[in-house]
Protein backbone atom coordinates (compact mmCIF):
# COMPACT_ATOMS: atom_id res chain seq x y z
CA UNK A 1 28.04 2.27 -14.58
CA UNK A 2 24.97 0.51 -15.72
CA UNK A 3 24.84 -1.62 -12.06
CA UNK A 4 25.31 1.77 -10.17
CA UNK A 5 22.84 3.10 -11.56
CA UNK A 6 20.23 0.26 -11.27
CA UNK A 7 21.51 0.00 -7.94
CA UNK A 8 20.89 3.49 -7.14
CA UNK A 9 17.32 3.70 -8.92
CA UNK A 10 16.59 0.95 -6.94
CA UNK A 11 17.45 2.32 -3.70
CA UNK A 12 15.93 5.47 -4.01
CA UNK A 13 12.66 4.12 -5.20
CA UNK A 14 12.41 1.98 -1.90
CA UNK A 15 13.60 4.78 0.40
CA UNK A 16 10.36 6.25 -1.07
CA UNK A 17 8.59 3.91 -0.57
CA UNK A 18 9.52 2.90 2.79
CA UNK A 19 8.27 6.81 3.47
CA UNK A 20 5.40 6.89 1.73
CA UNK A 21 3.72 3.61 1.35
CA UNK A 22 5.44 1.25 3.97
CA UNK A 23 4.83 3.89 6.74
CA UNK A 24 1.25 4.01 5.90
CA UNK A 25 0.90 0.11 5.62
CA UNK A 26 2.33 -0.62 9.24
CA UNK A 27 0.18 2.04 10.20
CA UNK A 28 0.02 1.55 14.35
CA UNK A 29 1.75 -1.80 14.37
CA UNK A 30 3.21 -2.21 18.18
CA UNK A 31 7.06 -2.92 15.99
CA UNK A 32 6.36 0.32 13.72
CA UNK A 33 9.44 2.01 14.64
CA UNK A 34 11.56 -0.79 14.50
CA UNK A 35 10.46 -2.33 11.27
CA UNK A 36 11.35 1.48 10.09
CA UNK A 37 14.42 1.33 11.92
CA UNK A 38 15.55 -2.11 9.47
CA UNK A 39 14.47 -0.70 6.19
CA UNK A 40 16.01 2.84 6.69
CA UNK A 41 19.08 0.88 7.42
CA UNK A 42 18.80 -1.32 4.26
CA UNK A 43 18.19 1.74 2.07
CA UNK A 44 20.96 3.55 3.81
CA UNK A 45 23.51 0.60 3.20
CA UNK A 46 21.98 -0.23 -0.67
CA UNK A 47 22.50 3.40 -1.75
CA UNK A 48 26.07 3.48 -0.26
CA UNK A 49 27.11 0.60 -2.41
CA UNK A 50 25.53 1.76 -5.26
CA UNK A 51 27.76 4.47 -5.21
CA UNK A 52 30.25 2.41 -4.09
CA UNK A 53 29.65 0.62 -7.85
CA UNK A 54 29.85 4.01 -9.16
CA UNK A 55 33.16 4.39 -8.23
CA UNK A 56 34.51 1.27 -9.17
CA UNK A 57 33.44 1.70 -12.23
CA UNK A 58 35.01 5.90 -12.59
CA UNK A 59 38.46 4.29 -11.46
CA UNK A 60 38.29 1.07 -13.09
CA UNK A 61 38.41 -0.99 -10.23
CA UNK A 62 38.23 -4.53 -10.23
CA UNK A 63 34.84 -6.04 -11.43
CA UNK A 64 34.58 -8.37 -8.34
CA UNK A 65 34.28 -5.31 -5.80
CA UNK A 66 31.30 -4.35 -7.89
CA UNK A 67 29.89 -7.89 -7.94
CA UNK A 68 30.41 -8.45 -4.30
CA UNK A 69 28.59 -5.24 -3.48
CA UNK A 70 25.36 -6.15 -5.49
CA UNK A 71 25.48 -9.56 -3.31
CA UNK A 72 25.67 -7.71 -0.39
CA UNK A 73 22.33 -5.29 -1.28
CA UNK A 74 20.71 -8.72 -2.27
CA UNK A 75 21.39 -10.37 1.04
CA UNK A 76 22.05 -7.85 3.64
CA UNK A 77 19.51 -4.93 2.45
CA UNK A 78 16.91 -7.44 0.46
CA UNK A 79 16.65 -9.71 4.44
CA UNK A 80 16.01 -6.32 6.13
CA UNK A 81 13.43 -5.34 3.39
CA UNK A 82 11.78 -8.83 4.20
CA UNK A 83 11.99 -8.45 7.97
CA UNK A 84 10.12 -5.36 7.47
CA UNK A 85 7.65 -6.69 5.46
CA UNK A 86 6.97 -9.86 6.55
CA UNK A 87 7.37 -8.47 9.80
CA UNK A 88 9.33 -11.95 11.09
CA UNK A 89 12.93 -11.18 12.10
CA UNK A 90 13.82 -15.11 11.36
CA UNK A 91 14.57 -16.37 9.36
CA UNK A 92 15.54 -13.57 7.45
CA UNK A 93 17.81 -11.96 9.98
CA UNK A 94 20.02 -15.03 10.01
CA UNK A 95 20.86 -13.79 6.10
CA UNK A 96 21.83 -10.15 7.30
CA UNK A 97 25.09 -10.89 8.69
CA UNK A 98 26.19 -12.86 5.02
CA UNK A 99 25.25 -9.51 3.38
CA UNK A 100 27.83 -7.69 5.47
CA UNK A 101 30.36 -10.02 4.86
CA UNK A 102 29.99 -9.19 1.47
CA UNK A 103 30.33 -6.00 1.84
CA UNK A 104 33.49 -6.35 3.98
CA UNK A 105 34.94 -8.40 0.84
CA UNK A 106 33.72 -6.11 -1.71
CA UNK A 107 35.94 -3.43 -0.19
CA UNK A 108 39.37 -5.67 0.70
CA UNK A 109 38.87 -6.19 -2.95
CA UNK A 110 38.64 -2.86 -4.12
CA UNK A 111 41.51 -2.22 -1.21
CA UNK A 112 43.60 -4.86 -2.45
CA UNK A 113 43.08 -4.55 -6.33
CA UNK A 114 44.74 -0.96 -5.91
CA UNK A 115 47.61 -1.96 -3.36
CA UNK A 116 48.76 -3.96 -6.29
CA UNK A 117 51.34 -2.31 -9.19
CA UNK A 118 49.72 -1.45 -12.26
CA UNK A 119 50.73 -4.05 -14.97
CA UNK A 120 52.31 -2.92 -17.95
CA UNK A 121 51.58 -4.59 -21.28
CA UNK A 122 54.89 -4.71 -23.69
């Protein structure tokens, strides 16, 4: 619960500040729209898997789904949050597609983890 919520402060602090502040910063930059365009699509995909942690942790789903989800913020939505900033789609961009692998595994593990019988203790 604790990593959802981190994950979720986190992600709504820097959709606000990709509104507010970033916005303002890139100002009339000639790749405005499109360094928008990457961090409203990290923030999109950061708050999903927060709440993706969330429910892994209300159903008691496997730690590694969680774990695997953080990794993928980190790499997939921390690169686009770079590209933006730094304004340089490489090298950073080459570390967006790891991120969404992540992701990917994060949920075959969640998927998995409950195709699995529940074990019984004696």
């Amino acid at each position: 619960m604790r990593t959802a919520g981190i994950l979720g402060f986190l992600g709504v602090a820097l959709g606000a500040l990709g509104a507010h502040g970033v916005k303002t910063w890139l100002g009339d930059a000639p790749d405005a729209a499109q360094r928008l365009d990457w961090w409203h699509t990290a923030v999109l995909y950061h708050l999903v898997h927060a709440l993706f942690a969330l429910g892994c942790a209300a159903v008691g789903a496997s730690t590694w789904a969680t774990r695997l989800a953080v990794a993928g913020v980190v790499l997939f939505s921390g690169s686009l949050y770079l590209m933006t900033l730094s304004g340089m789609a490489m090298p950073f961009a080459m570390i967006t597609p790891f991120g969404g692998l992540l992701f990917l595994a994060a949920w075959a593990v969640l998927i998995v983890g409950k195709m699995r019988p529940p074990t019984t203790t004696p």
